[in-house]
Structures are given as C-alpha cells and as structure tokens.
Protein backbone atom coordinates (compact mmCIF):
# COMPACT_ATOMS: atom_id res chain seq x y z
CA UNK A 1 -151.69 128.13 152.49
CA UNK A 2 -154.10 125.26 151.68
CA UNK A 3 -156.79 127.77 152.46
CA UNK A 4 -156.02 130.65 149.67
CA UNK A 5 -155.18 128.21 147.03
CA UNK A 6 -158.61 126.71 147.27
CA UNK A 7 -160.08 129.94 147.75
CA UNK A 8 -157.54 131.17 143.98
CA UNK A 9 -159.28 128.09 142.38
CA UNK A 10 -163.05 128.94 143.31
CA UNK A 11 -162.51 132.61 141.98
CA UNK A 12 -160.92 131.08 138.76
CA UNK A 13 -163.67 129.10 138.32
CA UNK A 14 -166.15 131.45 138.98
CA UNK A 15 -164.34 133.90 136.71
CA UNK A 16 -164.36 131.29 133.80
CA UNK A 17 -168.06 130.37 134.81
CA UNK A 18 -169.01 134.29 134.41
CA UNK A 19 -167.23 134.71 131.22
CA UNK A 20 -168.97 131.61 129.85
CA UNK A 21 -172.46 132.61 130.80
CA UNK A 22 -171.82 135.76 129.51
CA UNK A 23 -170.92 134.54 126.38
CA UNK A 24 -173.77 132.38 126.20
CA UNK A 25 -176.59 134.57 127.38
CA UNK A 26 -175.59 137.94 125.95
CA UNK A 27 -176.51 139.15 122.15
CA UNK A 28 -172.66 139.84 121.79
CA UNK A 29 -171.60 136.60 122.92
CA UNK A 30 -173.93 134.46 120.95
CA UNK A 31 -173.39 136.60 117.71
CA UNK A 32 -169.39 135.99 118.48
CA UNK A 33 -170.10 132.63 118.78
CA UNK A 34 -172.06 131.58 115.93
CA UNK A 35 -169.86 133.67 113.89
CA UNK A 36 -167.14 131.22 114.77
CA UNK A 37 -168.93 127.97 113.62
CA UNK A 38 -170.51 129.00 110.68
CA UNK A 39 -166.99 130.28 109.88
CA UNK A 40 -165.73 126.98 110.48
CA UNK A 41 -168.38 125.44 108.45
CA UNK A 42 -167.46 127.94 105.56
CA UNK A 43 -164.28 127.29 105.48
CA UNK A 44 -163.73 123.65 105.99
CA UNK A 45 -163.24 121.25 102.74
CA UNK A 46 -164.07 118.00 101.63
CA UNK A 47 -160.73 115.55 102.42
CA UNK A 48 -158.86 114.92 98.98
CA UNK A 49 -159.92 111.71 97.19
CA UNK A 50 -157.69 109.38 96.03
CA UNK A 51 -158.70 106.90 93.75
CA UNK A 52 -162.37 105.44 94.85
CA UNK A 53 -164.28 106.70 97.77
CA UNK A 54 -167.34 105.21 99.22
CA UNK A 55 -169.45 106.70 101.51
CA UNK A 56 -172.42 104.98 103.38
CA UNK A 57 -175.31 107.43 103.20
CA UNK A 58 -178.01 104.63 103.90
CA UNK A 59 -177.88 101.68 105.66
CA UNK A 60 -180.87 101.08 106.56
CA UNK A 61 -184.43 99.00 105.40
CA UNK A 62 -187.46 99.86 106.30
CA UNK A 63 -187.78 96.70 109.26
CA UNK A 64 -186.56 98.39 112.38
CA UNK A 65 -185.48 101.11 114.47
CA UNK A 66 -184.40 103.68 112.23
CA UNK A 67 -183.23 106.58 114.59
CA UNK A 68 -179.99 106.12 113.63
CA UNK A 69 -180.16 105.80 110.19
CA UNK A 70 -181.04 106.73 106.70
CA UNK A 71 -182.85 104.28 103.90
CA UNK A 72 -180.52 103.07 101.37
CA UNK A 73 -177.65 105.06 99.62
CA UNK A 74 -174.28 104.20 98.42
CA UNK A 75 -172.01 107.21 97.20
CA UNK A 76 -169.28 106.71 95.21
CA UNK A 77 -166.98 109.25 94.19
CA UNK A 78 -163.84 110.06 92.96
CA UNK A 79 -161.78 113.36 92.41
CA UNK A 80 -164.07 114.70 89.41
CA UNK A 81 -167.27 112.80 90.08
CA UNK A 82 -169.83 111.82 92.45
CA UNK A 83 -172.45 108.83 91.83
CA UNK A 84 -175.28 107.78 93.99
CA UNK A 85 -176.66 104.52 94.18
CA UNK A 86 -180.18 104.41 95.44
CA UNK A 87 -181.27 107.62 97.64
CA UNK A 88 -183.90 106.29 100.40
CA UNK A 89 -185.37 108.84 102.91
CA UNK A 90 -182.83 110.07 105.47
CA UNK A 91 -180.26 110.27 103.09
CA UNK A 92 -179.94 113.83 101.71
CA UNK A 93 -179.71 114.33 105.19
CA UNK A 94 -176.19 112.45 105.55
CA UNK A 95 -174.83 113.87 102.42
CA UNK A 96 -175.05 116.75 103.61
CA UNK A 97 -173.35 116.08 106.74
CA UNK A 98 -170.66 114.12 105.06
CA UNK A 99 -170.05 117.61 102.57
CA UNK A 100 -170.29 115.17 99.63
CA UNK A 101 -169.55 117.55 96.81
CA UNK A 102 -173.03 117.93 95.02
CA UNK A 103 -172.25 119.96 92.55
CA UNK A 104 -170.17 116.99 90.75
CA UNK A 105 -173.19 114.55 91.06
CA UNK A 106 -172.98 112.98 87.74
CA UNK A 107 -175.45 110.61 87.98
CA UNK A 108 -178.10 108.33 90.12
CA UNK A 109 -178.45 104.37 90.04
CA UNK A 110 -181.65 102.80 91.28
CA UNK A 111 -181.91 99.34 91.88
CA UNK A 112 -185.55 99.25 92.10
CA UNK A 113 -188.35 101.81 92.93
CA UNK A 114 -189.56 100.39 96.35
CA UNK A 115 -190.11 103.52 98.30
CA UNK A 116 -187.01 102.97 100.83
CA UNK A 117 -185.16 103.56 97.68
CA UNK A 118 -186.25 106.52 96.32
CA UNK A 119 -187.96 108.83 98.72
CA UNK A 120 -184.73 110.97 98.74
CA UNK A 121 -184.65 111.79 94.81
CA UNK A 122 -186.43 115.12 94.98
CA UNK A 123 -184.45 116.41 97.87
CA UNK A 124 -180.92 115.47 96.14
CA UNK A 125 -182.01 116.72 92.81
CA UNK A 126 -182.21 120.23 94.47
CA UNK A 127 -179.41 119.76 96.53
CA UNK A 128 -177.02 119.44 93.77
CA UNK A 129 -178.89 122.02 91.50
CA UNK A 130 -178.66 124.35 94.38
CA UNK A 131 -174.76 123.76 94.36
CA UNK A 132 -174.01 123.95 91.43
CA UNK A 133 -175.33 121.11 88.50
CA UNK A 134 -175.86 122.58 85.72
CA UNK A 135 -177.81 120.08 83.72
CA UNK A 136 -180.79 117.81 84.03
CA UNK A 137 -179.91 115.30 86.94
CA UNK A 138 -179.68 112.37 85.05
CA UNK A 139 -180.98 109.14 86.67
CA UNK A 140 -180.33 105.40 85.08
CA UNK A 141 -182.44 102.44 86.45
CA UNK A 142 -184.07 99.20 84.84
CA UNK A 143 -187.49 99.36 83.02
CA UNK A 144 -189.86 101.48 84.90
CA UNK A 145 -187.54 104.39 85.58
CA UNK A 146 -189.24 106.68 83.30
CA UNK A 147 -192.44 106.49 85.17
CA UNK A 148 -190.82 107.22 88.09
CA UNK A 149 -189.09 110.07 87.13
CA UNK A 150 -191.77 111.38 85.19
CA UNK A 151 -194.57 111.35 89.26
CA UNK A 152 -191.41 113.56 90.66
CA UNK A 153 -191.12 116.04 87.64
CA UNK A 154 -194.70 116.56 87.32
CA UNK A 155 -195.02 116.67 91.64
CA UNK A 156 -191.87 119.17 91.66
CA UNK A 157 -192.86 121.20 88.83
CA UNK A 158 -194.01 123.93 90.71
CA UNK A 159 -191.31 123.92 92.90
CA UNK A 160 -188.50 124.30 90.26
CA UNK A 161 -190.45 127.82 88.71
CA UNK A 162 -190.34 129.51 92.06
CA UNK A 163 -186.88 128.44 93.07
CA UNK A 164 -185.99 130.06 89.41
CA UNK A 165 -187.76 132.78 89.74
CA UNK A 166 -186.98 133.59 93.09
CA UNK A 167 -182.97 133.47 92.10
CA UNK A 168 -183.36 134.04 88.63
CA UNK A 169 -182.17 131.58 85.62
CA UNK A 170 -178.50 132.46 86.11
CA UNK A 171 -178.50 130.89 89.35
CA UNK A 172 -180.69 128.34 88.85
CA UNK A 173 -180.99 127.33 85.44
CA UNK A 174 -184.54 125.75 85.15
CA UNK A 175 -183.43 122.67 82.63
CA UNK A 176 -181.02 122.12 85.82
CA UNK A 177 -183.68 121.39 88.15
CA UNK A 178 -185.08 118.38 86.18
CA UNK A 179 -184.50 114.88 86.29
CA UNK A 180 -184.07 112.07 82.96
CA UNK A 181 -184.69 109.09 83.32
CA UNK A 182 -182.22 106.46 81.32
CA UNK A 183 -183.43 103.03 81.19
CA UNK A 184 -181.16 100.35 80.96
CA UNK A 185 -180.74 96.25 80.37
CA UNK A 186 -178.96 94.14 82.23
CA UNK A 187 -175.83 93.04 81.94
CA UNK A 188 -174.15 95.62 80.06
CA UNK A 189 -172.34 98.33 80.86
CA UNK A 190 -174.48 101.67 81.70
CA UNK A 191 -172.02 104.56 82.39
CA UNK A 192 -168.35 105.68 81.45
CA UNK A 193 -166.26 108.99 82.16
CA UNK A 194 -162.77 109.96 83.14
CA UNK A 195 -161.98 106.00 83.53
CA UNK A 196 -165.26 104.94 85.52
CA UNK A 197 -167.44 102.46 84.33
CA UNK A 198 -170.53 101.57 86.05
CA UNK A 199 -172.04 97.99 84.74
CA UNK A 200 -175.25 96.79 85.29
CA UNK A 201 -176.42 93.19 86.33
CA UNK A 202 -179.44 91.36 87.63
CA UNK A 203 -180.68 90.44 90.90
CA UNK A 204 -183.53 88.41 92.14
CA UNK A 205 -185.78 90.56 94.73
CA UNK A 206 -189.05 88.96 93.20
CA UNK A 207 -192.06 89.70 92.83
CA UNK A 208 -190.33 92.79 91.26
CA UNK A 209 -189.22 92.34 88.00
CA UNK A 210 -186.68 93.63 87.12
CA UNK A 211 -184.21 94.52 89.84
CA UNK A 212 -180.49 95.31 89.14
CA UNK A 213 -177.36 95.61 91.13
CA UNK A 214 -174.47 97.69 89.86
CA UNK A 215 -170.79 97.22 89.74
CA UNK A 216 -168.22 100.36 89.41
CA UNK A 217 -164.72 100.13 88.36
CA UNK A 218 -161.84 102.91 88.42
CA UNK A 219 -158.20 102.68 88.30
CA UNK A 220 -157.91 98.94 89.38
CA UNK A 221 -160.50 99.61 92.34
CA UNK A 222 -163.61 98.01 92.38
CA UNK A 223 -166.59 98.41 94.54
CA UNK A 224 -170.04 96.52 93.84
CA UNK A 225 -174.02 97.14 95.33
CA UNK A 226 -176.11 94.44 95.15
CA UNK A 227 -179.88 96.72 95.92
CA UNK A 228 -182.32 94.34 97.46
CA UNK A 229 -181.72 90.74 96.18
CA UNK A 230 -181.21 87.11 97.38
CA UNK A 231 -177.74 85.81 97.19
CA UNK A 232 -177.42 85.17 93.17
CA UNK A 233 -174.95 83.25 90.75
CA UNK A 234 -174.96 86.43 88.40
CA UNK A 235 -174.13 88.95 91.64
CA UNK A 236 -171.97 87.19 92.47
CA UNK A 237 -170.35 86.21 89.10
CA UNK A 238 -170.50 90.16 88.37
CA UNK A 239 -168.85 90.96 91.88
CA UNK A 240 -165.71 88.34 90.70
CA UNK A 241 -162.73 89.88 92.13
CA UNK A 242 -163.88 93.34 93.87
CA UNK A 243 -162.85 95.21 97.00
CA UNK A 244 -166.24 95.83 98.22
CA UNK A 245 -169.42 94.51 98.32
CA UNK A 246 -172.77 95.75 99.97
CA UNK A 247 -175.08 93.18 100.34
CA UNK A 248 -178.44 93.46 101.19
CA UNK A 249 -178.73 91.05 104.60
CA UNK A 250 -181.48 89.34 106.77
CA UNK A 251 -180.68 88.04 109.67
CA UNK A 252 -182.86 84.91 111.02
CA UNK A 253 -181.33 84.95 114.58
CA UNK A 254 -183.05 88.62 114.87
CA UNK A 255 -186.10 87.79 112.64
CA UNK A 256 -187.52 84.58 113.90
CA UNK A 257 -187.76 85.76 117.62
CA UNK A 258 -189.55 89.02 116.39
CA UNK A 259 -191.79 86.72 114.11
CA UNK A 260 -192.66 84.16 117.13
CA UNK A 261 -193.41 87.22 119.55
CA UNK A 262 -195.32 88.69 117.19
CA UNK A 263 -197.55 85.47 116.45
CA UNK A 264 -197.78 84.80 120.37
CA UNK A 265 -199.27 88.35 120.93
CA UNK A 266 -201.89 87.60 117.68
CA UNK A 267 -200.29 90.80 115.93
CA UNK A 268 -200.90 88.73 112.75
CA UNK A 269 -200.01 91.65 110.22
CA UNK A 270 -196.80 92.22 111.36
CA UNK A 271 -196.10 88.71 112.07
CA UNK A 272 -196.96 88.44 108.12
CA UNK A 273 -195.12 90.65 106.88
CA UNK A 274 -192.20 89.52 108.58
CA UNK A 275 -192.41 86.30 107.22
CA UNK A 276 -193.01 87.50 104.22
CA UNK A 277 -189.75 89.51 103.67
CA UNK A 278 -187.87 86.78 104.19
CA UNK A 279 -188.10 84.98 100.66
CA UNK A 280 -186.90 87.99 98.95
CA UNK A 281 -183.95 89.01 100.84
CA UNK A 282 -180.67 87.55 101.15
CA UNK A 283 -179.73 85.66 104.43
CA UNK A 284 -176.70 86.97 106.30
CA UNK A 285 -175.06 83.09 106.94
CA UNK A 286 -175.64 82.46 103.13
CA UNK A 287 -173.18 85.50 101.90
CA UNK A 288 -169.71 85.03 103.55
CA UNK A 289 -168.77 81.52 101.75
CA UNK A 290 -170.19 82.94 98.20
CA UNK A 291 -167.82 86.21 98.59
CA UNK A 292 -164.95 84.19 99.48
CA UNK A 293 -165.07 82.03 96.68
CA UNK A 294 -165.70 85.18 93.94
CA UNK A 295 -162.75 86.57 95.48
CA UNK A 296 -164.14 89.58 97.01
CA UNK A 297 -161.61 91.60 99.60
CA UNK A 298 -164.49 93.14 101.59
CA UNK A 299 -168.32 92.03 102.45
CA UNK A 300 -169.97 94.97 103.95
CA UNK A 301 -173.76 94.02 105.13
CA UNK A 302 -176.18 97.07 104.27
CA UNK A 303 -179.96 97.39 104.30
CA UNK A 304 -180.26 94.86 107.16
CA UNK A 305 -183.53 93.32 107.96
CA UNK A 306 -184.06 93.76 110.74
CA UNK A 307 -182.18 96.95 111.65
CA UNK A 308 -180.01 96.43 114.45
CA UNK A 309 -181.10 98.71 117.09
CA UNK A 310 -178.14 98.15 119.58
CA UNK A 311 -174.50 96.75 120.54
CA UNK A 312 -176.86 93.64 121.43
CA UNK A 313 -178.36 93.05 118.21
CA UNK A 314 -175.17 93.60 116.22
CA UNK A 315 -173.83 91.00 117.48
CA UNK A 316 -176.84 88.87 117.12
CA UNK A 317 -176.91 89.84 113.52
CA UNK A 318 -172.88 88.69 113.30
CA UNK A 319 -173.23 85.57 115.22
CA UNK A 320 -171.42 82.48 113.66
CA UNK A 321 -170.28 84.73 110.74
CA UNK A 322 -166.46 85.31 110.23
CA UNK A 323 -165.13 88.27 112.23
CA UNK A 324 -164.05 90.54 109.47
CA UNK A 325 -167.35 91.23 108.12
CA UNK A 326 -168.60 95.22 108.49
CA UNK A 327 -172.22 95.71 109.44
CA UNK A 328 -172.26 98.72 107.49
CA UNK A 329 -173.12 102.54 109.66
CA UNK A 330 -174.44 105.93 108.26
CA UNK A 331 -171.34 108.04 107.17
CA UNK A 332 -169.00 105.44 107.25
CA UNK A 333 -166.33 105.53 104.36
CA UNK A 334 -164.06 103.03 102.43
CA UNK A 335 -161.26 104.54 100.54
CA UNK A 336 -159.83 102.57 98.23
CA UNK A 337 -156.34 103.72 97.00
CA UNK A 338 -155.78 103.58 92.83
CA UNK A 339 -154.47 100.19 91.83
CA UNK A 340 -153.47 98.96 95.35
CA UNK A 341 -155.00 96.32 97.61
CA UNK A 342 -155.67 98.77 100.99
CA UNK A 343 -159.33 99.84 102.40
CA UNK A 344 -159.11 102.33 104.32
CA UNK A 345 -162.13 102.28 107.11
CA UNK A 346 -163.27 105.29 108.76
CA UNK A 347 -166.12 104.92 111.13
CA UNK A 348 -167.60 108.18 112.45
C-alpha cells in the first residue's frame, strides 16, 4: 500500500513537473504566461490616498553601498496631487515601481543642485509627460534653479522634438515636455492648491549657499524634508509640531572606522573626503533631543552618510539613539490620516 502511494505521488509530481516545463519552454506557454502578468500589471491601481502620503523614493547619499537604493527623493502626495522633493539618480526607477501617479505631478522641490539631487530630473520630466502632464513641469528651488533647469532643457531639447514627432503633438504636447524653473526665498511660503501649502526655509549645508528645506501641510497633517543640512534652529523652528521629519544623518560610529582604515592603508583621498563631509552634514546623536523638543511625532533618518550596507551597520548607525527612530528604506510609505495623530508604516 505504502508502495503505490509513493509511486501516485512521483507520477503527480512528474505530471506537475511536465506541465510546468511545458509551460515554461514552449511559445504557447510563455505567451500564456506573460499575458497573465502584464495583465496584472494593467490592471492593478494605485491604493486610495487618504489625507497625506509619503513615499521614500531615495534614501540614499552618495557615501556607500548603493545597491539597494536610489539618491534622494521624497514624494508626497495626496488624492489630486503628487510633489517630489529632490529626484537623485535611482529614483525614477522607484516611482515607477511604487505606480506613483505621474500624471498628477504638480510640481518638483530641490533643496540644492548637488548632483545626488538632481540626476533624476530629466527622466521624471518624461515620465510624467509620457503619462499624462500636460504642461511645462514646473520645478521651484532657491537661487540657481534657473541655471539648472535651463543645462537640462537645452541637453533634452532634441529629445523632446522626436518624442513629439514620433507620437505627434496630441500625445505629447511639446510645451509639456519642458521644465520652469521658479526661484524662491526663504522663509515664505512657495506653493498652494486644493489645501496644500508647501513653505520654504533655510538650512546650513555650507559651502553652498543657499540651501533650503521644505515643509508641507494638508488637512492638519504635516510632513517636513530637511535636504542636506546640519541640525539648525530655523529647521527645526520650521518643523515645530509635524508628523514627519527626514533628516539628513551622519553617523560617526560608521564614519570614523572607515576614515581610520582609510588613513592606515594611505588612501588619503578618500580618507579626505570623508572627513570632509562631516562638517556639513548633520550628526545622527545630535537630531533625536532637537525633534523631541519641536514636538515632532516622527524622525525618519534619510540620505545617511555612510549608507548602511547591512543588518550590521543599521544598527551601528542606531546605536545609543532612542528605539523608535526609522532609518528610512526605498519604497517605504507613511500615511498620514487627515486631521488625526496615526502614521501608518509600510515597509516593503
């Protein structure tokens, strides 16, 4: 009896094993197949929003293994609008896997033009023209901006006639493939629609001059994103009272080590530059006590220096720190629920 059951499961087996290959390694099974996902892919929506959503589409900087992760973005969105805050290399990339809703980008916020936080401009600009933006993609950031903008217009000029021509005006409206630049001043408020408001405040990330961080408010939610900066009275005087905050973070417990191995093994560049980083970023043990006392629900650590490349170096990174702070991850999102206290974490 023992015999011809075993000998019923190796047939099954092999039956399911036959099926499978054939599946796999025929042109009808692969066709039948990728039919399948890409109707899956379709057909699948974006969750429903609910008050503010904020997606981590960078996390980031550009000291470290970066396998893992894109250069600095923070998405914001909520049911009508989608804003991006920075867009470093890597990051069109997890927008796309996240199906943020490109069509309703409404605007970009740069912090600064180091290159970690802008390589990704050209490659949303035609992601959201592709899907759907209509107009110019309009990008806000402090004095400098319009140069900027200006190098990507004139380097993607070419580009935008042949993606026009190719699909014709009607699908891709030329002016819609272009980029304006909006500089602003900080503090002041920078952006309103539909109830958001997106203010604008100063940082210190010298020798550049100047830097901003940005604040966004909608129905009694509040998330702020400090860009590259020490720890500042006006950050955190302008992050007073919000759910989130993503602060730029250095850890020394990571840093020195790298630093001293460096030096022992006379790499002196690297050692340099390593040391040099470290006056114009904010240190991880000098955040938690300044975002208690402004009354901030959430600290979220983003663009860490260095990047933690493992379980291991998390930890490091967290080390004497209070427990409840997030080292932020690539597609992570925080929804924040209209004039409540929750966060909701999701962690991919």
């Amino acid at each position: 009896m023992m015999q011809k059951l075993l000998a019923l499961i190796v047939v099954l087996v092999l039956c399911i094993a036959g099926i499978a290959a054939a599946t796999f390694y025929t042109s009808a099974g692969q066709d039948a197949l990728f039919k399948r996902a890409a109707t899956a892919v379709m057909t699948r929506s974006p969750d429903s929003i609910e008050g503010l959503r904020v997606l981590v589409c960078g996390s980031a900087s550009p000291l470290g293994n970066m396998d893992s992760r894109a250069q600095a973005c923070i998405a914001v969105m909520t049911p009508e609008h989608l804003l991006l805050f920075d867009v470093g290399a890597r990051s069109p990339l997890r927008l796309a896997q996240a199906q943020a809703p490109m069509a309703k980008l409404s605007a970009v916020f740069l912090t600064h033009f180091h290159s970690d936080h802008i390589g990704g401009l050209p490659d949303v600009n035609l992601a959201s023209w592709v899907q759907g933006r209509t107009g110019p993609m309009e990008v806000f950031g402090p004095q400098g901006v319009d140069r900027v903008i200006s190098g990507f217009n004139t380097a993607y000029e070419l580009d935008r006639s042949y993606r026009s021509a190719h699909h014709g005006s009607a699908m891709l409206p030329p002016d819609g493939g272009v980029m304006v630049a909006n500089t602003l001043t900080a503090p002041a408020q920078v952006w309103q629609a539909d109830g958001i408001t997106v203010t604008a405040f100063a940082v210190a990330h010298p020798p550049i001059e100047p830097a901003v961080g940005y604040r966004v408010d909608y129905q009694g939610r509040s998330v702020v994103i400090s860009g590259d900066s020490n720890a500042t009275e006006s950050l955190f005087s302008a992050a007073r009272g919000a759910d989130l905050l993503f602060h730029d973070a250095l850890s020394r417990t990571l840093l020195d080590p790298m630093i001293e191995v460096a030096t022992t093994q006379q790499r002196q560049r690297p050692a340099q530059i390593m040391r040099d980083v470290i006056d114009y970023h904010a240190d991880a043990r000098t955040l938690p006590a300044q975002a208690a006392a402004a009354g901030i629900r959430q600290l979220v650590f983003y663009h860490m220096v260095p990047v933690p490349a493992n379980a291991l170096a998390a930890k490091m990174f967290l080390r004497d720190l209070p427990q409840d702070i997030i080292l932020a991850s690539d597609l992570q999102t925080f929804d924040l629920p209209p004039n409540s206290d929750v966060i909701r974490i999701h962690t991919p």
